[in-house]
PDB file of N, CA and C in Angstrom:
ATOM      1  N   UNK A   1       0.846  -1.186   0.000  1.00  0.00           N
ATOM      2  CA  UNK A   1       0.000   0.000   0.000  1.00  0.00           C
ATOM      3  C   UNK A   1       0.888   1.245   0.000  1.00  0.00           C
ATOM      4  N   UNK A   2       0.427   2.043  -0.602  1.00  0.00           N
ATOM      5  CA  UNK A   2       1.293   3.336  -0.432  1.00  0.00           C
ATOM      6  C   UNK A   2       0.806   4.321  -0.158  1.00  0.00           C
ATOM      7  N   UNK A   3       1.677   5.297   0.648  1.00  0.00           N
ATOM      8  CA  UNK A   3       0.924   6.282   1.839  1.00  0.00           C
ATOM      9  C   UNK A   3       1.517   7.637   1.027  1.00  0.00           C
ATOM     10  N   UNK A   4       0.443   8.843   1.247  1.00  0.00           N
ATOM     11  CA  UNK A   4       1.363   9.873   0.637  1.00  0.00           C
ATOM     12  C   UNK A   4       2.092  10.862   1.904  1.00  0.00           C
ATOM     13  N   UNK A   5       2.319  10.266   2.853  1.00  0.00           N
ATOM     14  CA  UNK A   5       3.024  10.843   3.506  1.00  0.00           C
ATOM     15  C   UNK A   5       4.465  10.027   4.431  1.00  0.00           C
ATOM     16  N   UNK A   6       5.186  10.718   4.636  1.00  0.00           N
ATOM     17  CA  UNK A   6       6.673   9.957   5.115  1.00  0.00           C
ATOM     18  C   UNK A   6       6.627  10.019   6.583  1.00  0.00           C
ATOM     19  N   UNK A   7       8.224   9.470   6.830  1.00  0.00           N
ATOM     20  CA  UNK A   7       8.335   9.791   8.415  1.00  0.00           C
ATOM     21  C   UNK A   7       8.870  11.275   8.550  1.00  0.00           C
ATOM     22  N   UNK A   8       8.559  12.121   9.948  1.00  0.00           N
ATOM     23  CA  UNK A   8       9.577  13.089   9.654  1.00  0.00           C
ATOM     24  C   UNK A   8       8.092  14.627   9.340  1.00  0.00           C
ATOM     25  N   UNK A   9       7.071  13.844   8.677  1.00  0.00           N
ATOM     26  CA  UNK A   9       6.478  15.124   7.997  1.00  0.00           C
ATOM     27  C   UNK A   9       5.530  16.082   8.430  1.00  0.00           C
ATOM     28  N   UNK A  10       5.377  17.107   8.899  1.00  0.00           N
ATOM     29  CA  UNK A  10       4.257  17.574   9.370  1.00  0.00           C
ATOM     30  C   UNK A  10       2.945  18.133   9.307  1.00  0.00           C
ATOM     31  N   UNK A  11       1.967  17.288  10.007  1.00  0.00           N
ATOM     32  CA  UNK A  11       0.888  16.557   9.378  1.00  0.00           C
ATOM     33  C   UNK A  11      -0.713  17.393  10.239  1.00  0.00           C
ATOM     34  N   UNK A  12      -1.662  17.412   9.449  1.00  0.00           N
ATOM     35  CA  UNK A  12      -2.723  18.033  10.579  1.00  0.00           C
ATOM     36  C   UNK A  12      -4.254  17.159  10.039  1.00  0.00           C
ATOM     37  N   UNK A  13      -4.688  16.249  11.432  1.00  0.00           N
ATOM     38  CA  UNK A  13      -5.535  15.362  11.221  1.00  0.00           C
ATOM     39  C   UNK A  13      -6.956  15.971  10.708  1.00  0.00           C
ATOM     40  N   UNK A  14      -7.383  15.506   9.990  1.00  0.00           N
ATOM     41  CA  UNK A  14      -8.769  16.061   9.007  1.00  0.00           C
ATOM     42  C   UNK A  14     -10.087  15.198   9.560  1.00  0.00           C
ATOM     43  N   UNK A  15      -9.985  14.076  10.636  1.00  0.00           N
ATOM     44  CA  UNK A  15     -10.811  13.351  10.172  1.00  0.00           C
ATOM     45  C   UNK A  15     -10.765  12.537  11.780  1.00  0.00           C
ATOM     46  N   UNK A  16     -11.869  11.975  12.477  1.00  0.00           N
ATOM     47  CA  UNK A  16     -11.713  11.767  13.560  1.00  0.00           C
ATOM     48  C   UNK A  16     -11.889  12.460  15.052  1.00  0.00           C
ATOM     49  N   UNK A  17     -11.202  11.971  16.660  1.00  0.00           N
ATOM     50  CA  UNK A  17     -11.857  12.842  17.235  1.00  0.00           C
ATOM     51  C   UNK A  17     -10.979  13.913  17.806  1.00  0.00           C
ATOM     52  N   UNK A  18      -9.413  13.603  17.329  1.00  0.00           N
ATOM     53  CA  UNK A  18      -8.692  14.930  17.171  1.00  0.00           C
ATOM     54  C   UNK A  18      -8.412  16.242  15.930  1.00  0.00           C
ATOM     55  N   UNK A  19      -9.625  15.513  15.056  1.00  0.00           N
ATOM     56  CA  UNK A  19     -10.192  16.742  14.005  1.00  0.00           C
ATOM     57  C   UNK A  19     -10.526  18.008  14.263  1.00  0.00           C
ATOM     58  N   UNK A  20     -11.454  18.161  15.135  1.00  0.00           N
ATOM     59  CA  UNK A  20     -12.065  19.296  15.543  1.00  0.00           C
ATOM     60  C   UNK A  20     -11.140  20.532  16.720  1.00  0.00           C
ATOM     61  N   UNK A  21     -10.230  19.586  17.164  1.00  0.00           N
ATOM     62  CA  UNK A  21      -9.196  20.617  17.876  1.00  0.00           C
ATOM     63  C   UNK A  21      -7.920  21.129  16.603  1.00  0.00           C
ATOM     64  N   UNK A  22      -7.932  20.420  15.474  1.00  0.00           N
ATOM     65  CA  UNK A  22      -6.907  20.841  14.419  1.00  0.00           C
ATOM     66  C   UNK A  22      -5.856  20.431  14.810  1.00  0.00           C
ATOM     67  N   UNK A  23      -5.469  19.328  15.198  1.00  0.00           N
ATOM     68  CA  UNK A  23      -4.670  18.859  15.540  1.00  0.00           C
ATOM     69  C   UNK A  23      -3.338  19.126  14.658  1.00  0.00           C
ATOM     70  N   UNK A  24      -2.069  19.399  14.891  1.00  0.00           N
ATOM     71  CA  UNK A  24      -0.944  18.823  13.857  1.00  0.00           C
ATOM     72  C   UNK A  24       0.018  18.319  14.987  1.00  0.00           C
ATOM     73  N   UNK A  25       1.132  17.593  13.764  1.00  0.00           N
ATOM     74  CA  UNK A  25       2.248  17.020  14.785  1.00  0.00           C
ATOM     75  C   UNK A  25       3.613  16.499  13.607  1.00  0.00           C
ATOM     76  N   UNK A  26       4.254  15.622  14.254  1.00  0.00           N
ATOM     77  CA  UNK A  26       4.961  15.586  13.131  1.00  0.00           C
ATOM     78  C   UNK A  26       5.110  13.564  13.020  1.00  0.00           C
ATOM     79  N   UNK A  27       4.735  13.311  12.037  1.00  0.00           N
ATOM     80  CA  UNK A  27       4.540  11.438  12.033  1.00  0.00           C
ATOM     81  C   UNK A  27       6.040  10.971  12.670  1.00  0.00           C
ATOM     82  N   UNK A  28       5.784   9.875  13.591  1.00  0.00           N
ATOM     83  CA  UNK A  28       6.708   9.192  14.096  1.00  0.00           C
ATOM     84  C   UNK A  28       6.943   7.869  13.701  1.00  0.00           C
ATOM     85  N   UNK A  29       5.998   7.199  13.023  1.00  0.00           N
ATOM     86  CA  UNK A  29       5.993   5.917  12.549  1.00  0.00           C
ATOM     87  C   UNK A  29       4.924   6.043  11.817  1.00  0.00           C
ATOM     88  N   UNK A  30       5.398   5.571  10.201  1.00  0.00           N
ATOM     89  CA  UNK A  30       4.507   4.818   9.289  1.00  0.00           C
ATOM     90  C   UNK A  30       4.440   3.228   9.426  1.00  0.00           C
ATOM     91  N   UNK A  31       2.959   2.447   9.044  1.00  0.00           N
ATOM     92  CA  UNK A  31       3.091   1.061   8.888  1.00  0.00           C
ATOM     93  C   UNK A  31       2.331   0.815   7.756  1.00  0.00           C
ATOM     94  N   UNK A  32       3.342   1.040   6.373  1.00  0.00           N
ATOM     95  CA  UNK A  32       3.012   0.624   5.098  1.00  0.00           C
ATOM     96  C   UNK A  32       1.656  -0.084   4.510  1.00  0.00           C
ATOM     97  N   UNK A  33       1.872  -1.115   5.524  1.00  0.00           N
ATOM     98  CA  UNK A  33       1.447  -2.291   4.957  1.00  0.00           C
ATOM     99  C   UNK A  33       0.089  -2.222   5.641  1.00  0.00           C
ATOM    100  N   UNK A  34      -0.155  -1.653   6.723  1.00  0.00           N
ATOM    101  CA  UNK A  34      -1.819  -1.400   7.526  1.00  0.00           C
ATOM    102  C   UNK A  34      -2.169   0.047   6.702  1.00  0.00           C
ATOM    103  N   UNK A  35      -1.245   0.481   6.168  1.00  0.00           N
ATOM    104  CA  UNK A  35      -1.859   2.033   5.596  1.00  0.00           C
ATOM    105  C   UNK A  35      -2.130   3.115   7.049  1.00  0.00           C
ATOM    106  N   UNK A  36      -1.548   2.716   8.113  1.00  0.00           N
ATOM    107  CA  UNK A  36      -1.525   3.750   9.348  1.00  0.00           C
ATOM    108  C   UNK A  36      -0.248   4.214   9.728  1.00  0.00           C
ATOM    109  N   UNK A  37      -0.411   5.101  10.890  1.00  0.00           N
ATOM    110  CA  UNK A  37       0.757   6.516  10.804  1.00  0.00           C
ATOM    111  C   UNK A  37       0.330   6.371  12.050  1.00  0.00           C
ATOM    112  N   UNK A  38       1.579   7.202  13.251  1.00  0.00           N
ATOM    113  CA  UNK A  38       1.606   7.358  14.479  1.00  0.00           C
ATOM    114  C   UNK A  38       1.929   8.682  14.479  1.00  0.00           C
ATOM    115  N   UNK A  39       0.806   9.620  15.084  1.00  0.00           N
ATOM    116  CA  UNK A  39       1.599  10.967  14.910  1.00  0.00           C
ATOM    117  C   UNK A  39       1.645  11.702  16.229  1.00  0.00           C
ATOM    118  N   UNK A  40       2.692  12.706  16.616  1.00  0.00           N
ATOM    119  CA  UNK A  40       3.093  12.823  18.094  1.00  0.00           C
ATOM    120  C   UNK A  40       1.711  14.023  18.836  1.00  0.00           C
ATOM    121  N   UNK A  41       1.308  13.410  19.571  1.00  0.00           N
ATOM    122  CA  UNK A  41       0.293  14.062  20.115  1.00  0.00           C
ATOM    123  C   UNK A  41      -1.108  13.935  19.809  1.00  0.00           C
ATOM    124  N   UNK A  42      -1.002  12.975  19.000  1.00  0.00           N
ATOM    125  CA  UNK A  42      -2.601  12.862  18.277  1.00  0.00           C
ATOM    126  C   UNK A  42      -2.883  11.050  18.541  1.00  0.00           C
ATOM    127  N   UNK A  43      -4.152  11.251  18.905  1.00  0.00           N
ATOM    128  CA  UNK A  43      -4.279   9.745  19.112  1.00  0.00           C
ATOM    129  C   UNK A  43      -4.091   9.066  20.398  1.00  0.00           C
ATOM    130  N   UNK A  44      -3.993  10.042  21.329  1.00  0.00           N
ATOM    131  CA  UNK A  44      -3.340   9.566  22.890  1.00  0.00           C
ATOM    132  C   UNK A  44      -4.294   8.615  23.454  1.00  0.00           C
ATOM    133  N   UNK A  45      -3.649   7.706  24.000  1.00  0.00           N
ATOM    134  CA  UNK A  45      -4.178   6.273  24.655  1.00  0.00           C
ATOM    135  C   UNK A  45      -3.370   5.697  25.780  1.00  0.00           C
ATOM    136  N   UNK A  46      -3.930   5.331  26.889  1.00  0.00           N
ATOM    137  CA  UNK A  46      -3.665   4.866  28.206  1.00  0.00           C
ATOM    138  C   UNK A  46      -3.416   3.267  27.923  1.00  0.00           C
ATOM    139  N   UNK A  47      -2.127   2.653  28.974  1.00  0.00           N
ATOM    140  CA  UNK A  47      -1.525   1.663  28.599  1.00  0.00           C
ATOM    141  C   UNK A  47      -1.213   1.220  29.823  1.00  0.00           C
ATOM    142  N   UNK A  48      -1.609  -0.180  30.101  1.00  0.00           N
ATOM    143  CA  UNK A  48      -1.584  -0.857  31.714  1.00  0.00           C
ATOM    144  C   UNK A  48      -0.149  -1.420  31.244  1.00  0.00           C
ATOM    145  N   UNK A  49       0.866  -0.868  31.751  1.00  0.00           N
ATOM    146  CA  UNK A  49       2.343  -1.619  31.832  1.00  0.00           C
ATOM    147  C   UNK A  49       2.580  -2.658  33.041  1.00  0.00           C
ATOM    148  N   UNK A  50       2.467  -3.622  33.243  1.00  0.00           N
ATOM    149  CA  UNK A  50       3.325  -4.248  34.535  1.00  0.00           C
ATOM    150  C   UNK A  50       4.927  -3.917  34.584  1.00  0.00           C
ATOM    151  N   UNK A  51       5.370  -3.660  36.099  1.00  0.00           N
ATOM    152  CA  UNK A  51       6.324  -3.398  36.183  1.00  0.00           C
ATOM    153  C   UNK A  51       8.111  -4.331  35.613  1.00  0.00           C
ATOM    154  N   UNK A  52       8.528  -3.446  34.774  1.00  0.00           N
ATOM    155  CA  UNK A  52       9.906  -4.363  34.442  1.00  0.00           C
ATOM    156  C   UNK A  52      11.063  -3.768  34.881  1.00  0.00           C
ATOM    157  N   UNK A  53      12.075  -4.294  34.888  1.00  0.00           N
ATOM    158  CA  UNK A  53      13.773  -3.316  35.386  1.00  0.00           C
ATOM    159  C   UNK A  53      13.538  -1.581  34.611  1.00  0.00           C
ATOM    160  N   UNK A  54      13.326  -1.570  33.283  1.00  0.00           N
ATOM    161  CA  UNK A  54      13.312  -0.218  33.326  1.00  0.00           C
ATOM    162  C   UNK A  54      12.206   0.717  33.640  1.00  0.00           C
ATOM    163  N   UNK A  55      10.905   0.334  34.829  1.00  0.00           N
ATOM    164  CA  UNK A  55      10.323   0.926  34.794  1.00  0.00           C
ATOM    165  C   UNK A  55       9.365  -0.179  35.667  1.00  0.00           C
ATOM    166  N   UNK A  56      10.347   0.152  36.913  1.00  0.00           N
ATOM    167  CA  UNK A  56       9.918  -1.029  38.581  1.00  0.00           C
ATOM    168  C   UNK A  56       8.960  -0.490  38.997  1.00  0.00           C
ATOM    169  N   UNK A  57       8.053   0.734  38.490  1.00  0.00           N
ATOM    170  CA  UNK A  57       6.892   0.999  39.229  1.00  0.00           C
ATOM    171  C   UNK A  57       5.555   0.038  38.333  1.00  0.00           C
ATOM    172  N   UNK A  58       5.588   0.280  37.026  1.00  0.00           N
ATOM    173  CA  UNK A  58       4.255  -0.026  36.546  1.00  0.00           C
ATOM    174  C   UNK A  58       3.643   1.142  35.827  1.00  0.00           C
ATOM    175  N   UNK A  59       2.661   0.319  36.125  1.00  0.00           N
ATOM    176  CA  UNK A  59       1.256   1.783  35.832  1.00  0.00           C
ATOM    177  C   UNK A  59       0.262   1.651  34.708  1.00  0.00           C
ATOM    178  N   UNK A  60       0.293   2.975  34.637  1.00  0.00           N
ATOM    179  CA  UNK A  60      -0.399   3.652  33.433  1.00  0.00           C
ATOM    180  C   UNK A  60       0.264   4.847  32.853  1.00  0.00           C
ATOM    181  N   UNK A  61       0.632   4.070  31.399  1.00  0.00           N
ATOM    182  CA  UNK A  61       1.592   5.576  30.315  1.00  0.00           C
ATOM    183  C   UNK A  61       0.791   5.417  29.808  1.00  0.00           C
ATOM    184  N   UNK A  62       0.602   6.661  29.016  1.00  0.00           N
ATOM    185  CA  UNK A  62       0.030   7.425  28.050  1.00  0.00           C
ATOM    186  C   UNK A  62       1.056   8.223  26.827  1.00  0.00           C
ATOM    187  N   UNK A  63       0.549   7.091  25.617  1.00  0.00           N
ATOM    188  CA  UNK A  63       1.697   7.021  24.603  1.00  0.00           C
ATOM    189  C   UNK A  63       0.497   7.128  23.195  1.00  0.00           C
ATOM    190  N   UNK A  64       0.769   7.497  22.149  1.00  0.00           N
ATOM    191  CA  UNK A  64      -0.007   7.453  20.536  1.00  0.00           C
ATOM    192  C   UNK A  64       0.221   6.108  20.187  1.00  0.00           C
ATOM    193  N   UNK A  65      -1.552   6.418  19.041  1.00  0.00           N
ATOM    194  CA  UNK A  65      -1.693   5.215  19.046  1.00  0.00           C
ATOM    195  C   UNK A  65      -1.360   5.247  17.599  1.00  0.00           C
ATOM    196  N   UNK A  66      -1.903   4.119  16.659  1.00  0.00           N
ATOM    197  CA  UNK A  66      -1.837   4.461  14.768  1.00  0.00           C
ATOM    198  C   UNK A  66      -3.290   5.230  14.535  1.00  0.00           C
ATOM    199  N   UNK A  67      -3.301   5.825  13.633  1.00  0.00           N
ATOM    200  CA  UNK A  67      -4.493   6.288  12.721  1.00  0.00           C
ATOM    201  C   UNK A  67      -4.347   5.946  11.547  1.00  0.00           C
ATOM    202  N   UNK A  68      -5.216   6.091  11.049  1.00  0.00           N
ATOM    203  CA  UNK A  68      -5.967   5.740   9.125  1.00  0.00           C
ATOM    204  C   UNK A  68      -4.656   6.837   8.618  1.00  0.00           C
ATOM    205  N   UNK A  69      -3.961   6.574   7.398  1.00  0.00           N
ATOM    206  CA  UNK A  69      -2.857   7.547   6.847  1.00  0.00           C
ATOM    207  C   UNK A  69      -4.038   8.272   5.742  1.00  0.00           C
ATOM    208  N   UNK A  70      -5.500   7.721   5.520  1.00  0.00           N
ATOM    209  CA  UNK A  70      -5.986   9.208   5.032  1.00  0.00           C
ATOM    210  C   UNK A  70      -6.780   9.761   5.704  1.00  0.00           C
ATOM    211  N   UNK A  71      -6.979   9.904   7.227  1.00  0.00           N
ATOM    212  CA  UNK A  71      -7.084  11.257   8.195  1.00  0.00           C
ATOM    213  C   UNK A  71      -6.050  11.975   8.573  1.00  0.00           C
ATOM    214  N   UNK A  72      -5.030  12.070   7.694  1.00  0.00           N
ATOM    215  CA  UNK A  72      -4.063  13.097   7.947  1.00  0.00           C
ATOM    216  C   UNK A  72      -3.991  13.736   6.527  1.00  0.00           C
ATOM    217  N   UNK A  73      -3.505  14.942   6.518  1.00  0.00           N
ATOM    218  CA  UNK A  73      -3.229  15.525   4.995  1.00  0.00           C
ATOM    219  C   UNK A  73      -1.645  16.841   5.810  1.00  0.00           C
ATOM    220  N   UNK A  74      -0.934  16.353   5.017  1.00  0.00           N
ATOM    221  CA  UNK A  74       0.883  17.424   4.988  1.00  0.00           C
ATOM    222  C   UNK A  74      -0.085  19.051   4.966  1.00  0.00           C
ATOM    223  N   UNK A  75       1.130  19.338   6.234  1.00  0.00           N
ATOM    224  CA  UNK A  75       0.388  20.813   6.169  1.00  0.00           C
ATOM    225  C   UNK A  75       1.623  21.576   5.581  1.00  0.00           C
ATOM    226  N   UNK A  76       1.328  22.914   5.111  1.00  0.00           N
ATOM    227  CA  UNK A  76       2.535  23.466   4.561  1.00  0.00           C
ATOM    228  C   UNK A  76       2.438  24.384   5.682  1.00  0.00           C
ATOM    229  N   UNK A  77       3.982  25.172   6.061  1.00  0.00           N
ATOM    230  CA  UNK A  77       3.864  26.074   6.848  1.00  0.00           C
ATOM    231  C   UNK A  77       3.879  27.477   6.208  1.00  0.00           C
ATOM    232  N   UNK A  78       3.940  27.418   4.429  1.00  0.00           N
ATOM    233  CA  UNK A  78       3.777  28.643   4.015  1.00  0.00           C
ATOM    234  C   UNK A  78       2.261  28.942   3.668  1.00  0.00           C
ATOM    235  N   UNK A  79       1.519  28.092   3.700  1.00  0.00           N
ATOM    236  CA  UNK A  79       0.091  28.234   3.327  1.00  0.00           C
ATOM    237  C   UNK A  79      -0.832  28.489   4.461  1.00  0.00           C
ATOM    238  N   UNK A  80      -0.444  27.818   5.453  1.00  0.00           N
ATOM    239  CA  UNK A  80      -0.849  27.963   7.477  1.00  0.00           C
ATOM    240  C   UNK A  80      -1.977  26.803   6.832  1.00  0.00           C
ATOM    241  N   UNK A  81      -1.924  25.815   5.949  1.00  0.00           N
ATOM    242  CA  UNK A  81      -3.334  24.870   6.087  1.00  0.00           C
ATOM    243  C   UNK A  81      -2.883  23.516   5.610  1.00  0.00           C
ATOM    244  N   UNK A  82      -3.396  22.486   6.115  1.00  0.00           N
ATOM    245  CA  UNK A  82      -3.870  21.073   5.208  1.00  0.00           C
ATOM    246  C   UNK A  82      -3.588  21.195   3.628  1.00  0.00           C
ATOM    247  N   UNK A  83      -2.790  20.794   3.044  1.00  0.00           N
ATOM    248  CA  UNK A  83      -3.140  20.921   1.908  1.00  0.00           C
ATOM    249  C   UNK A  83      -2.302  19.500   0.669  1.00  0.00           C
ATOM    250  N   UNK A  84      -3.127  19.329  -0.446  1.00  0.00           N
ATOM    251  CA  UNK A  84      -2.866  18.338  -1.077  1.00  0.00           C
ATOM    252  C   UNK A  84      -1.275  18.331  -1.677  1.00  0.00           C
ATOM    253  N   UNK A  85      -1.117  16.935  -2.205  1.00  0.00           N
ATOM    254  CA  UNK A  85       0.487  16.790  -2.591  1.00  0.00           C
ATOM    255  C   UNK A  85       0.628  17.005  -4.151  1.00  0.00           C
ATOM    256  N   UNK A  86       1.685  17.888  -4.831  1.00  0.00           N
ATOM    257  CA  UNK A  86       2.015  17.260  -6.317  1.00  0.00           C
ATOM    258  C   UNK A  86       2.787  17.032  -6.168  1.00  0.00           C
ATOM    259  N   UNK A  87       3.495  16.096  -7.312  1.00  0.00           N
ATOM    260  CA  UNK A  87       4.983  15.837  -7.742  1.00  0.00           C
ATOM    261  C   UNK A  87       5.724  16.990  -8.923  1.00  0.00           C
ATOM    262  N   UNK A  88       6.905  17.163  -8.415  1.00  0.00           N
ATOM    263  CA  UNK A  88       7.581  18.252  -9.375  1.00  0.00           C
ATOM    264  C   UNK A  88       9.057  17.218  -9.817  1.00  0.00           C
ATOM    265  N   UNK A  89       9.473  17.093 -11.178  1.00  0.00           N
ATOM    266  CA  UNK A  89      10.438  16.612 -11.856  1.00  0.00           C
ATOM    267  C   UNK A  89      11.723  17.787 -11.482  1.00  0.00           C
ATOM    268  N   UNK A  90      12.479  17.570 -10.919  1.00  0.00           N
ATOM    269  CA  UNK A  90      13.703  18.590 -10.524  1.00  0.00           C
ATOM    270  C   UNK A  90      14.421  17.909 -12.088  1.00  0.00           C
ATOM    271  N   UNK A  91      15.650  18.776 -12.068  1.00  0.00           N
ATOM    272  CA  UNK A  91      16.286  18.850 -13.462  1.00  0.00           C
ATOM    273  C   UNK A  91      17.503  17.787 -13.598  1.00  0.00           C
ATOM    274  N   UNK A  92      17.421  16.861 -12.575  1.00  0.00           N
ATOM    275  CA  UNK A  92      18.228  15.774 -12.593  1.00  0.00           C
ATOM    276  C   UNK A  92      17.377  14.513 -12.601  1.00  0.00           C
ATOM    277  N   UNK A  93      16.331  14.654 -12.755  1.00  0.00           N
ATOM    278  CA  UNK A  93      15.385  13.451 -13.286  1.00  0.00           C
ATOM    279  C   UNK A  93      14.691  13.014 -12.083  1.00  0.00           C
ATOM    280  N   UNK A  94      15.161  13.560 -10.639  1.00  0.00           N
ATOM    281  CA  UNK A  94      14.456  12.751  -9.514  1.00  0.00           C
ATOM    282  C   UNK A  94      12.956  13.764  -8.907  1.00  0.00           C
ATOM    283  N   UNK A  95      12.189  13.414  -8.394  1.00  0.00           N
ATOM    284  CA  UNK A  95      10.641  14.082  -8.776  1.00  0.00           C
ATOM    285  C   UNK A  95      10.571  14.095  -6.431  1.00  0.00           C
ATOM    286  N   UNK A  96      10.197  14.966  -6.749  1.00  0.00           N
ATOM    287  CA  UNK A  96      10.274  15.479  -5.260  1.00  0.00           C
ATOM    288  C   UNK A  96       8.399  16.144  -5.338  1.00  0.00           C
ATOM    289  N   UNK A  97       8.145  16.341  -3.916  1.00  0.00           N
ATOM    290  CA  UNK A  97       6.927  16.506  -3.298  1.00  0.00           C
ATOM    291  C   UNK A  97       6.764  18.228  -3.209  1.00  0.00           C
ATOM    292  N   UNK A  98       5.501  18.842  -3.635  1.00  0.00           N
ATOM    293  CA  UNK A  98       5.538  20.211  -3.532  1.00  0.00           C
ATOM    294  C   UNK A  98       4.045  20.633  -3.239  1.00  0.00           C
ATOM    295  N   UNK A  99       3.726  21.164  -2.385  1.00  0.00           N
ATOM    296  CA  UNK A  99       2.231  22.080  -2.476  1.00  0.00           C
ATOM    297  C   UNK A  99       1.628  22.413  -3.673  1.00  0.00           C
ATOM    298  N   UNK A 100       0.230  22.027  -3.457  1.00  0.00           N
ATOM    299  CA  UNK A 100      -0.556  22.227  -5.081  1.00  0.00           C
ATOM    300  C   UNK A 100      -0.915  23.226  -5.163  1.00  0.00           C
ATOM    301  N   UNK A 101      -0.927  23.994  -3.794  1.00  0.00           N
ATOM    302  CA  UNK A 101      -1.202  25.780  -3.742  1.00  0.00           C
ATOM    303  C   UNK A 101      -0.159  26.395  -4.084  1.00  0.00           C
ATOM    304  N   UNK A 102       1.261  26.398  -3.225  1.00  0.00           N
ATOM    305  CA  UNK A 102       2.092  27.526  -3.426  1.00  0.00           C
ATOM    306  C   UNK A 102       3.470  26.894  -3.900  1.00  0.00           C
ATOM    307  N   UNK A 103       3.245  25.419  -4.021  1.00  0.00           N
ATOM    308  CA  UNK A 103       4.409  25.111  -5.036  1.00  0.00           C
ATOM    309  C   UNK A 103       5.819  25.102  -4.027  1.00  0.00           C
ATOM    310  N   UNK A 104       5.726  25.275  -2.457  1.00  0.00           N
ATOM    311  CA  UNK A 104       6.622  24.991  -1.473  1.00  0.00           C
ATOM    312  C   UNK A 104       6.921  23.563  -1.500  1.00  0.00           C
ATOM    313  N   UNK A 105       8.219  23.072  -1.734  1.00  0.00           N
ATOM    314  CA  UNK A 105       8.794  22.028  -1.872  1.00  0.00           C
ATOM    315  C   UNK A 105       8.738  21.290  -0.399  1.00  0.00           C
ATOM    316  N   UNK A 106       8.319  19.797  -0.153  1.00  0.00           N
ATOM    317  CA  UNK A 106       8.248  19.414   1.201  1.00  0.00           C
ATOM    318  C   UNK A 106       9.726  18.436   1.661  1.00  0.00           C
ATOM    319  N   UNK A 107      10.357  17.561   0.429  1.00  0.00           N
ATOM    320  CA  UNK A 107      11.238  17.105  -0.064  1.00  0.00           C
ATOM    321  C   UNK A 107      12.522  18.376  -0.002  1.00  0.00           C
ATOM    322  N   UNK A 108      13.285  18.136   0.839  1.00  0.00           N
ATOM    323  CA  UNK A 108      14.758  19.214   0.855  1.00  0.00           C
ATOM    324  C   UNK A 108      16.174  18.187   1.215  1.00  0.00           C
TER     325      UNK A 108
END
């Protein structure tokens, strides 16, 4: 499956129940093959750990979970919004990622 977004990229969820706060963040893990994304701050979920050597108390952490990779859409920071991907052919034949609004390259 292929996702249009990488690791690394910064992302603002469209869809879901961290939609409505406008969530962004920046993806920490893609999983190709489920078509989901882990992105930092979005998606937060409580986790019963039993206690091990690095972490002799236990508990409850609160860590992200995956989401759907199309409730997210690459935000540009020159546009301030969500916005869709093109491909641009650079002049050495290799094709890099750019805003369909303002043509800001996301690929550097």
């Amino acid at each position: 499956m292929k996702i249009h977004v990488k690791k690394g990229d910064m992302v603002q969820v469209i869809s879901g129940k961290d939609a409505a706060a406008k969530k962004k963040g920046k993806i920490l893990n893609v999983d190709a093959a489920k078509g989901r994304v882990i992105v930092e701050g979005v998606n937060m979920i409580k986790k019963h750990t039993k206690p091990t050597q690095a972490r002799p108390q236990g508990g409850i952490v609160e860590k992200e979970a995956y989401i759907a990779s199309s409730n997210v859409m690459l935000y540009c920071s020159k546009c301030k919004a969500p916005v869709r991907v093109s491909k641009k052919i650079q002049t050495d034949g290799t094709k890099i990622r750019v805003c369909a609004k303002c043509g800001e390259e996301f690929d550097k």
